[in-house]
C-alpha atoms as a PDB file:
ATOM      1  CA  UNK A   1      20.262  31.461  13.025  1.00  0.00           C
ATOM      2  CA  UNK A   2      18.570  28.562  10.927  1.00  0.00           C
ATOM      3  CA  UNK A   3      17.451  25.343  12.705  1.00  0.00           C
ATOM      4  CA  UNK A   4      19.972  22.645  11.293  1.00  0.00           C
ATOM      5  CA  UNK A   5      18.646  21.148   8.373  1.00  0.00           C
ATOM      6  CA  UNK A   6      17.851  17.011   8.599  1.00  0.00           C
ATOM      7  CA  UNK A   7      19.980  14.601   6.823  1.00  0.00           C
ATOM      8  CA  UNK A   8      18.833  14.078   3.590  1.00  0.00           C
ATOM      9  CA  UNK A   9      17.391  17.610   3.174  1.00  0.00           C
ATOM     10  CA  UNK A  10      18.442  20.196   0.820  1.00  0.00           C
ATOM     11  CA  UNK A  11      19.015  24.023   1.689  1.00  0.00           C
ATOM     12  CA  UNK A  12      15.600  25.842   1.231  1.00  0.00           C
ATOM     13  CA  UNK A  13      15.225  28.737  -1.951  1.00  0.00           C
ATOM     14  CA  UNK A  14      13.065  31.407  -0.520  1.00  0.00           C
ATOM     15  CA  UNK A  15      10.431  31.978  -3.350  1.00  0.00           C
ATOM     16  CA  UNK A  16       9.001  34.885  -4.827  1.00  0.00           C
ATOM     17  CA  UNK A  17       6.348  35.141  -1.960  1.00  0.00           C
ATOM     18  CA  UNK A  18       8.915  35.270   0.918  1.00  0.00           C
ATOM     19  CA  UNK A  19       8.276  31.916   1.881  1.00  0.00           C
ATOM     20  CA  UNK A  20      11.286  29.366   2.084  1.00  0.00           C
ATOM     21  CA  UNK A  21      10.856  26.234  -0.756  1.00  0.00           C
ATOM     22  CA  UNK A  22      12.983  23.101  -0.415  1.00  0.00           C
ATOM     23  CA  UNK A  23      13.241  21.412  -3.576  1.00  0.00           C
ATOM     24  CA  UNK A  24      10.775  19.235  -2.174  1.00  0.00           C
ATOM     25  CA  UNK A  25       8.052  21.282  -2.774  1.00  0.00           C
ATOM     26  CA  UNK A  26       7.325  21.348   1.117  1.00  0.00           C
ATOM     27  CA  UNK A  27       6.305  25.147   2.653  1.00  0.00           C
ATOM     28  CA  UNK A  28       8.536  26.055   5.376  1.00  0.00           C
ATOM     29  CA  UNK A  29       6.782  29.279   6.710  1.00  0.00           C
ATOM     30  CA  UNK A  30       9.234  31.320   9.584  1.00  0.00           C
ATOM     31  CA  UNK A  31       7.070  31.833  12.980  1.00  0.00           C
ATOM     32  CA  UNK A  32       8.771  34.208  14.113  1.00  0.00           C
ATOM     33  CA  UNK A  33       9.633  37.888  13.400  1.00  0.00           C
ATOM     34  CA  UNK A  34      13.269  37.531  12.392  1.00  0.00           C
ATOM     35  CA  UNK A  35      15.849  40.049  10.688  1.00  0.00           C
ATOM     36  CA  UNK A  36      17.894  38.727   7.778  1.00  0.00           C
ATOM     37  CA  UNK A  37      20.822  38.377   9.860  1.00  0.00           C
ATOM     38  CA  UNK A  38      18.472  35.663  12.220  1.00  0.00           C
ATOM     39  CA  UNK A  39      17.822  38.771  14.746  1.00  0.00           C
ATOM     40  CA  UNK A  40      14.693  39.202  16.094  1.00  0.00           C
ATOM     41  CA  UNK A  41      13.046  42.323  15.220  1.00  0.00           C
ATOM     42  CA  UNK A  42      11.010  44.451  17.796  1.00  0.00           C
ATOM     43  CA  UNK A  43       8.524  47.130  17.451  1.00  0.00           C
ATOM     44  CA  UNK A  44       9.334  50.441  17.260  1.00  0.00           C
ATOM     45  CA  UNK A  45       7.665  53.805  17.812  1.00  0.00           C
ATOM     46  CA  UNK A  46       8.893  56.475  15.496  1.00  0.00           C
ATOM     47  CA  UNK A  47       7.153  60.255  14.552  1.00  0.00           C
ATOM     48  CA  UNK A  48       3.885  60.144  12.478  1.00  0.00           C
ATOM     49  CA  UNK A  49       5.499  61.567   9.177  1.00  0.00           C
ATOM     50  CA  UNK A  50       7.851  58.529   9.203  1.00  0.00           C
ATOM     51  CA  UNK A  51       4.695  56.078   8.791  1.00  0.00           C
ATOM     52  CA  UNK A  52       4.149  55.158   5.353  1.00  0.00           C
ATOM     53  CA  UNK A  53       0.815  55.916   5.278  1.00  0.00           C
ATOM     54  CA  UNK A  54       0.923  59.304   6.966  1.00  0.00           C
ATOM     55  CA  UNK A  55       0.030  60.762   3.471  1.00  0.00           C
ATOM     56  CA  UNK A  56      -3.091  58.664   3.188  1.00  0.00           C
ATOM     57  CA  UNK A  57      -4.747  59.137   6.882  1.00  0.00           C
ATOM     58  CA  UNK A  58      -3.949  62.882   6.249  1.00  0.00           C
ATOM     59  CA  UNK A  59      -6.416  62.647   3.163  1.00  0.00           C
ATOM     60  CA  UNK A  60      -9.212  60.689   5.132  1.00  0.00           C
ATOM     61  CA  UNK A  61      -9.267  61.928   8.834  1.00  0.00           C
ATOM     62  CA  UNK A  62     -12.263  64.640   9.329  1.00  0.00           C
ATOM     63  CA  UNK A  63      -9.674  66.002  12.087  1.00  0.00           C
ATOM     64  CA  UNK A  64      -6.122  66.084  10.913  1.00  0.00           C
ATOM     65  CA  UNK A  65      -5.243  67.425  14.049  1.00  0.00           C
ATOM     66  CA  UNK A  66      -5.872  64.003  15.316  1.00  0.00           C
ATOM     67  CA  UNK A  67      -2.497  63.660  13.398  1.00  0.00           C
ATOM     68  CA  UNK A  68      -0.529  65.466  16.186  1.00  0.00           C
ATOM     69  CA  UNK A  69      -0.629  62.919  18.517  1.00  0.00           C
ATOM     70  CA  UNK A  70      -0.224  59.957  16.073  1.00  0.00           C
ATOM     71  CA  UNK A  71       2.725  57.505  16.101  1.00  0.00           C
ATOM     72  CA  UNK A  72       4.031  55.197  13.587  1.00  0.00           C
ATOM     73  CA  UNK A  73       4.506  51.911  14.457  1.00  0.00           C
ATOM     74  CA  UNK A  74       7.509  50.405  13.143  1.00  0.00           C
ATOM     75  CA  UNK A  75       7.455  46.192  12.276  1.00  0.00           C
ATOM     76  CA  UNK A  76      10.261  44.520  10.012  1.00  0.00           C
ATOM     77  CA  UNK A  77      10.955  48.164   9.097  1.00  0.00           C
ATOM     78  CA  UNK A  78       7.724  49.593   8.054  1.00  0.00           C
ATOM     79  CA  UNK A  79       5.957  52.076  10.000  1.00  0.00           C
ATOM     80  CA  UNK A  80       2.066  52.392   9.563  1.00  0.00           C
ATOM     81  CA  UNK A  81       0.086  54.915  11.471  1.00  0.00           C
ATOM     82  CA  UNK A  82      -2.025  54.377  14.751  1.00  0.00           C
ATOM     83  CA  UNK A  83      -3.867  57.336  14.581  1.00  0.00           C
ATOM     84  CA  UNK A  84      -5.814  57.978  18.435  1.00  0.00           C
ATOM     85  CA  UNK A  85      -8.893  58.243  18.856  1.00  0.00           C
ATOM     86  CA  UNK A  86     -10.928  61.587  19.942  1.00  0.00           C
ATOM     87  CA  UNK A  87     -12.321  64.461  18.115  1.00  0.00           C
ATOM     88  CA  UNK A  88     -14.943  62.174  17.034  1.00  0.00           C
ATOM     89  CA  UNK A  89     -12.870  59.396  16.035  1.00  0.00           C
ATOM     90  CA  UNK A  90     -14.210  56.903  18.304  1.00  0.00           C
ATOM     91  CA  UNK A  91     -11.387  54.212  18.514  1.00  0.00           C
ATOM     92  CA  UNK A  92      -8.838  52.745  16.338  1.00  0.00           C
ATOM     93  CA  UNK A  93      -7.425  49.315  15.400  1.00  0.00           C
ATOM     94  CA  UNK A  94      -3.850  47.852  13.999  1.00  0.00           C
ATOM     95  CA  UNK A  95      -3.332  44.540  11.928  1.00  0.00           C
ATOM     96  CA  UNK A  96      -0.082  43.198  12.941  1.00  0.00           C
ATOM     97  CA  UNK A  97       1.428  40.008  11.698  1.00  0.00           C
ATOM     98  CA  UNK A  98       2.293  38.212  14.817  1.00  0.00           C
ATOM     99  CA  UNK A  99       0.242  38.632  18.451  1.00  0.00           C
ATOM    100  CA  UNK A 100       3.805  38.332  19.584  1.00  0.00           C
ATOM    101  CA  UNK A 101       4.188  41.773  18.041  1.00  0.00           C
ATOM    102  CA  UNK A 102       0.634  42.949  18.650  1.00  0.00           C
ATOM    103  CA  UNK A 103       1.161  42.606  22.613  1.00  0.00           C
ATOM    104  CA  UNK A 104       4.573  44.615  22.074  1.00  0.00           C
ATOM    105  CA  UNK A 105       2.731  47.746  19.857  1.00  0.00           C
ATOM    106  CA  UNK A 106      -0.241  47.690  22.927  1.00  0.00           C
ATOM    107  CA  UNK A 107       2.047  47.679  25.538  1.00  0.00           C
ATOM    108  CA  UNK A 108       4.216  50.465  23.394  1.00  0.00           C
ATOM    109  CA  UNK A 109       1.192  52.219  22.957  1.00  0.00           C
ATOM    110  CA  UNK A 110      -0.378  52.561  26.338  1.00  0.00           C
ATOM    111  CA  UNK A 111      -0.477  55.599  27.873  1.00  0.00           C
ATOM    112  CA  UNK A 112      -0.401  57.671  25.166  1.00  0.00           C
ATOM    113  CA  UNK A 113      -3.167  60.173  24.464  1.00  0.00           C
ATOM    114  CA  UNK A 114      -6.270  58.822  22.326  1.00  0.00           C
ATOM    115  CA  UNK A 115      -5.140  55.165  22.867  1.00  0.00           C
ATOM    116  CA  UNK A 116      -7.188  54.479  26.308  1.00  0.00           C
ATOM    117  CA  UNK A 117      -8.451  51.353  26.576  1.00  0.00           C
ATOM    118  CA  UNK A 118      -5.310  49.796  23.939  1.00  0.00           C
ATOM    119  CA  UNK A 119      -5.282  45.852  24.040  1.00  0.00           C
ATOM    120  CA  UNK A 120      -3.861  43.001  21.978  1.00  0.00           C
ATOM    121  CA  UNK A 121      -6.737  40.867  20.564  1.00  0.00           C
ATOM    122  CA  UNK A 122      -4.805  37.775  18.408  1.00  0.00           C
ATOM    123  CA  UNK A 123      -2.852  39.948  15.549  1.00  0.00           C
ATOM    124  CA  UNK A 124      -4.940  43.070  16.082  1.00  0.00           C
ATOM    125  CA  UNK A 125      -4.569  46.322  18.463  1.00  0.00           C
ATOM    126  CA  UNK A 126      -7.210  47.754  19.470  1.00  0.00           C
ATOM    127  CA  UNK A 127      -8.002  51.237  21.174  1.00  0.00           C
ATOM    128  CA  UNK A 128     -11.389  53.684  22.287  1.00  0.00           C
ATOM    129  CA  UNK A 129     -14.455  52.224  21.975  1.00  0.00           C
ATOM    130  CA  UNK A 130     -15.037  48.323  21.034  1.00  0.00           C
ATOM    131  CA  UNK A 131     -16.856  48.775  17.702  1.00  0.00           C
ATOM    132  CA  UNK A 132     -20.385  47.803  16.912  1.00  0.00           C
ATOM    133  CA  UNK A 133     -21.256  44.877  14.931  1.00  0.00           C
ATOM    134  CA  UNK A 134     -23.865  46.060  13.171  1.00  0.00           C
ATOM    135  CA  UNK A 135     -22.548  49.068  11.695  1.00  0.00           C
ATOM    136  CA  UNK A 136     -23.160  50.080   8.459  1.00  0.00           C
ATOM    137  CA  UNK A 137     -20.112  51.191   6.290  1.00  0.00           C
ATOM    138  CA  UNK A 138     -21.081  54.551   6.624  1.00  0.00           C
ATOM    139  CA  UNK A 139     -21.496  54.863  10.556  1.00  0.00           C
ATOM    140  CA  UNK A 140     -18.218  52.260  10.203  1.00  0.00           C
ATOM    141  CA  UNK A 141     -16.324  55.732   8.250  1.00  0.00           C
ATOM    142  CA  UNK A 142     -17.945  58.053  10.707  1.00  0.00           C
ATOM    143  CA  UNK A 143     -16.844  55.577  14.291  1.00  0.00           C
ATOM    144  CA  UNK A 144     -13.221  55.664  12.422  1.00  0.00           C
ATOM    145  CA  UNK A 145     -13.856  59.594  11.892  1.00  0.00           C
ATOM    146  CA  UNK A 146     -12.903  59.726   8.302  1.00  0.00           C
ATOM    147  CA  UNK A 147     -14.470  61.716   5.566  1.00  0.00           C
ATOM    148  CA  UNK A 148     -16.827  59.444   2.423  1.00  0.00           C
ATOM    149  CA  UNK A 149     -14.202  60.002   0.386  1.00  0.00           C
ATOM    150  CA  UNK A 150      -9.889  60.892   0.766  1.00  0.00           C
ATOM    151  CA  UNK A 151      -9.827  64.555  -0.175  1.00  0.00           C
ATOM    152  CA  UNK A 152      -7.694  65.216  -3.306  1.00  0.00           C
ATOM    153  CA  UNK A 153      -5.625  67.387  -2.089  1.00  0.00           C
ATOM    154  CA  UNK A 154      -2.390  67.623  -0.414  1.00  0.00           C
ATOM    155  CA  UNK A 155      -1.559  69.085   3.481  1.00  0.00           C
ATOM    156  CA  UNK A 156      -2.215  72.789   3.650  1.00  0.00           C
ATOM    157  CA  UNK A 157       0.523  74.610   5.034  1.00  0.00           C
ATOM    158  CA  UNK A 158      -2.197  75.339   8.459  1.00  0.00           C
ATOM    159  CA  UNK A 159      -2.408  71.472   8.694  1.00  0.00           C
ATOM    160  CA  UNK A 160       1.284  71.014   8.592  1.00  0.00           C
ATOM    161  CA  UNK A 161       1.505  72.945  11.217  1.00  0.00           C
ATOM    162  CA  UNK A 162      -1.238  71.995  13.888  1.00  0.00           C
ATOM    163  CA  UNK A 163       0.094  68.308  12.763  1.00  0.00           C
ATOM    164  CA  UNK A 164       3.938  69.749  14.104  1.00  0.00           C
ATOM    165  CA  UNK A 165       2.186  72.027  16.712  1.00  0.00           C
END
């Protein structure tokens, strides 16, 4: 539901960025994860292939196995991969747009293999080990356990199936 709109004010036009314009020119920016219908959205854990990225930490991880015991998270509707950590992937981390929603995917998250140590830090989760500071972005690929470059090449059939194993 809207907040009632001050006397004087006109209705807001939502813009091409999302964002809500009165005719004003004023920004009026929602703060809270909200449906269309004024509902507020939750986070929601759904099987790896339904993340919209499965395709593209399938090309990158050194493992894809690690893939087996992925999850996607689901926020307004679209599910990106938390892939765990292990198998040389030393921990893992999630930008999420509110730390409203951030607490809800840790707290969703805990307990499940690879995500030990999974914690809410402002709009990010976080899982594994904390990562260095001084990494270079090549030990940075290598903490994240993910090949120089995405291999050009689809899922073999084998990978399909230790992913669905």
């Amino acid at each position: 539901m809207s907040p009632p709109l001050r006397q004087g004010r006109r209705p807001a036009a939502a813009s091409a960025s999302g964002r809500n314009r009165p005719e004003g020119g004023d920004v009026v920016i929602l703060t809270h994860p909200a449906s269309p219908a004024g509902q507020d959205l939750g986070v929601r854990l759904l099987a790896p292939e339904e993340a919209c990225d499965f395709e593209y930490w399938a090309a990158r991880l050194v493992h894809v196995e690690l893939l087996r015991d992925a999850v996607a998270v689901a926020l307004y509707r679209l599910p990106l991969l938390a892939v765990p950590a292990g198998r040389g992937r030393r921990g893992g981390r999630m930008d999420m747009l509110f730390a409203s929603c951030a607490g809800l995917a840790a707290r969703e998250l805990r307990g499940r293999p690879g995500f030990h140590g999974v914690a809410a830090v402002g709009t990010d989760i976080v899982w594994g080990e904390p990562v260095p500071k001084d990494l270079t972005p090549d030990a940075r690929r290598r903490f994240f356990g993910l090949h120089a470059q995405p291999q050009a090449r689809p899922l073999t059939a084998y990978q399909r199936q230790v992913c669905h194993a």
